[in-house]
Protein backbone atom coordinates (compact mmCIF):
# COMPACT_ATOMS: atom_id res chain seq x y z
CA UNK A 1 76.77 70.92 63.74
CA UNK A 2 78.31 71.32 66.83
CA UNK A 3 81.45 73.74 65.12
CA UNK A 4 78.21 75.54 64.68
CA UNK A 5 76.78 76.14 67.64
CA UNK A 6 80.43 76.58 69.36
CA UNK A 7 80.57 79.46 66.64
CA UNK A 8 77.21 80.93 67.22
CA UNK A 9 78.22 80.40 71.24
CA UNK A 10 81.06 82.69 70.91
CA UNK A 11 80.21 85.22 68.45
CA UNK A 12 77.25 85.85 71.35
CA UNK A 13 78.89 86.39 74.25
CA UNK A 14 82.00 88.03 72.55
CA UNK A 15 79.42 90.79 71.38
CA UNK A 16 79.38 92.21 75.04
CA UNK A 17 83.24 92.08 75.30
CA UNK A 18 84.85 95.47 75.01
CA UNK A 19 88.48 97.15 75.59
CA UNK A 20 89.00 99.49 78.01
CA UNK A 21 91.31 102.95 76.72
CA UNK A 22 94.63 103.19 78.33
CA UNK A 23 94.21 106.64 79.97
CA UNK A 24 97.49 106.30 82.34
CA UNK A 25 100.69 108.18 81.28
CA UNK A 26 104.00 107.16 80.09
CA UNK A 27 105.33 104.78 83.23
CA UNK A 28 102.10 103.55 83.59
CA UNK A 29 100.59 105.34 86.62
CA UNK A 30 99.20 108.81 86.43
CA UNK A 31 99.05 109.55 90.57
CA UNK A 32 102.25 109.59 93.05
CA UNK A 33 101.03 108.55 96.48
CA UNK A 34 102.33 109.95 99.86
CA UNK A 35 101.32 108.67 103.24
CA UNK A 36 100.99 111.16 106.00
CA UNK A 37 101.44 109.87 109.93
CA UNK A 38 99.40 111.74 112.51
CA UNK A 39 100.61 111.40 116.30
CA UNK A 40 98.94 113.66 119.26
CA UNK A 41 101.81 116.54 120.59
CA UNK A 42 102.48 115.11 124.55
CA UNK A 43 100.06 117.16 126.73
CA UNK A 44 98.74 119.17 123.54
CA UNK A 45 95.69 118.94 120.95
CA UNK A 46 97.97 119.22 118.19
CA UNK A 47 99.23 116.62 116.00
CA UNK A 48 102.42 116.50 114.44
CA UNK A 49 102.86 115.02 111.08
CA UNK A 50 105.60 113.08 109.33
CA UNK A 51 105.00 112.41 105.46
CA UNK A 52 106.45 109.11 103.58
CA UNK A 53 107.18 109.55 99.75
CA UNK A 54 108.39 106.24 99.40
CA UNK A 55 111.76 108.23 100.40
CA UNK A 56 114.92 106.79 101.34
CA UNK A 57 115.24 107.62 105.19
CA UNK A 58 117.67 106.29 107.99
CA UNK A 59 116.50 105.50 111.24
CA UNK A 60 115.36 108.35 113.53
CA UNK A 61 115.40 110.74 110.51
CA UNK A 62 112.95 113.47 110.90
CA UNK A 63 110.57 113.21 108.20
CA UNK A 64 107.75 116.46 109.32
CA UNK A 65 106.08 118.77 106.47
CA UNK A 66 108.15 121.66 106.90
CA UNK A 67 107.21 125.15 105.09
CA UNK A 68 109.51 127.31 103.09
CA UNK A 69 111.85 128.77 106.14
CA UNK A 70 112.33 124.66 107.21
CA UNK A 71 110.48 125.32 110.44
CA UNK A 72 107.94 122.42 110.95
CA UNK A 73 104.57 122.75 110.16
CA UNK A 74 101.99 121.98 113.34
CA UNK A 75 98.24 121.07 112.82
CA UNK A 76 95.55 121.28 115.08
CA UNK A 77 94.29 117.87 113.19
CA UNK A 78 94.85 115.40 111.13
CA UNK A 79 91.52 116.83 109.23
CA UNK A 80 93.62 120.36 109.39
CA UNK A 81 96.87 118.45 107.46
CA UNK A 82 94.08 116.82 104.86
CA UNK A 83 92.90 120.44 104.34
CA UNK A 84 96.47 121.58 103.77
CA UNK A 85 97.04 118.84 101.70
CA UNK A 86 93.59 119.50 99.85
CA UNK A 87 94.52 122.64 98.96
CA UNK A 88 98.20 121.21 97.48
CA UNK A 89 96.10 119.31 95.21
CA UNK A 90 96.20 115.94 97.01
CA UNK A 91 93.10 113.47 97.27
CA UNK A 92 92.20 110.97 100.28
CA UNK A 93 92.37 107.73 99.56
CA UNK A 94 92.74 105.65 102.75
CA UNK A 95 92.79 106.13 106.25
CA UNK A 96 93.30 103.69 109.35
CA UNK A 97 94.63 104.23 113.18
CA UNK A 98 97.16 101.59 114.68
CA UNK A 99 97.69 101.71 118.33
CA UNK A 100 101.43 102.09 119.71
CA UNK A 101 102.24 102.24 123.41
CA UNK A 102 98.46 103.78 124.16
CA UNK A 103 98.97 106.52 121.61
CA UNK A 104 97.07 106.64 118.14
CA UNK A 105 99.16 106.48 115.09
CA UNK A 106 96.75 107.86 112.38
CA UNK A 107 97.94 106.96 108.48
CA UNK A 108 96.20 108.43 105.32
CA UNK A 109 96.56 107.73 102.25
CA UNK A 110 97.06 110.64 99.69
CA UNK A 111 97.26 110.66 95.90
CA UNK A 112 97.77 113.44 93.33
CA UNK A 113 96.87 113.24 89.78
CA UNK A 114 100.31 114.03 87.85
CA UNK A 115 98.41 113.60 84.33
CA UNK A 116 97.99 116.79 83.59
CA UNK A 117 101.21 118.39 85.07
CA UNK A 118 104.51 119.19 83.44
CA UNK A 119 107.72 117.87 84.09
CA UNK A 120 108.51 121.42 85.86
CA UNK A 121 105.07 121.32 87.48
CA UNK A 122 106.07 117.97 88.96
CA UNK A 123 109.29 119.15 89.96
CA UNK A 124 108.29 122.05 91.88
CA UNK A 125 105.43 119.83 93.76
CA UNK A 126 108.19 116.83 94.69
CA UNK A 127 110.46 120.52 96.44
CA UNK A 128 107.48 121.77 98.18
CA UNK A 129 107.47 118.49 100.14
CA UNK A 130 110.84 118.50 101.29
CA UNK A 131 111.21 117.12 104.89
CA UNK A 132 114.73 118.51 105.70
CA UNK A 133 116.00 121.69 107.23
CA UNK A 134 118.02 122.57 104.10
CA UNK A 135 117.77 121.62 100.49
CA UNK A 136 121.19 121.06 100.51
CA UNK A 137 121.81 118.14 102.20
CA UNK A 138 120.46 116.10 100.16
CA UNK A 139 123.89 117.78 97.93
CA UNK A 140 126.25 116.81 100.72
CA UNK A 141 124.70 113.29 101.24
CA UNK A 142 123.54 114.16 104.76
């Protein structure tokens, strides 16, 4: 009798169990994240931004948005660099402001659906986010 009711017990509450689809691609994630870094220019209202990849860098390395001629991109914002962003195809996620030295350090957190791109597609979106005056030291191992 009580087999029975066990049974009768599980069969129950196993009728609202249900799987959930795997919609994420082939290594398991279907978004590459960046983190951009907001500090005010000294004696300015605009804000320079570095970007973090989850790139290798060395200490001191400058690591700005820089557009296709390598000079470094300036925004009047940090809402200005989301709009940029925005328009690259990049979604907010997060967003907090530590306090160095009496200056605010303002990190977002940015995410881009990869899904739907190809593996050229994801190519060309990794080089439009280079961070270094020339493509080709990352060739020379500068």
């Amino acid at each position: 009798m009580k087999k029975l009711i066990v049974l009768a017990l599980v069969v129950l509450f196993s009728h609202n169990l249900f799987a959930q689809e795997n919609t994420n691609s082939k290594n398991g994630d279907s978004y590459i994240y960046c983190e951009i870094l907001g500090t005010q220019k000294f004696l300015s209202n605009k804000v320079t931004v570095n970007v973090d990849f989850g790139q290798n860098t060395r200490f001191g390395e400058d690591t700005r948005l820089r557009d296709e001629t390598g000079k470094v991109i300036v925004f009047n914002s940090m809402v200005d660099a989301m709009n940029w962003m925005g328009g690259q195809g990049w979604e907010f996620v997060q967003a907090y402001v530590v306090t160095v030295q009496n200056q605010n350090v303002y990190h977002w957190l940015l995410k881009l659906d990869i899904k739907y791109l190809s593996a050229e597609e994801l190519e060309e979106v990794k080089a439009m986010f280079k961070t270094k005056r020339s493509v080709n030291t990352e060739v020379s191992g500068l």
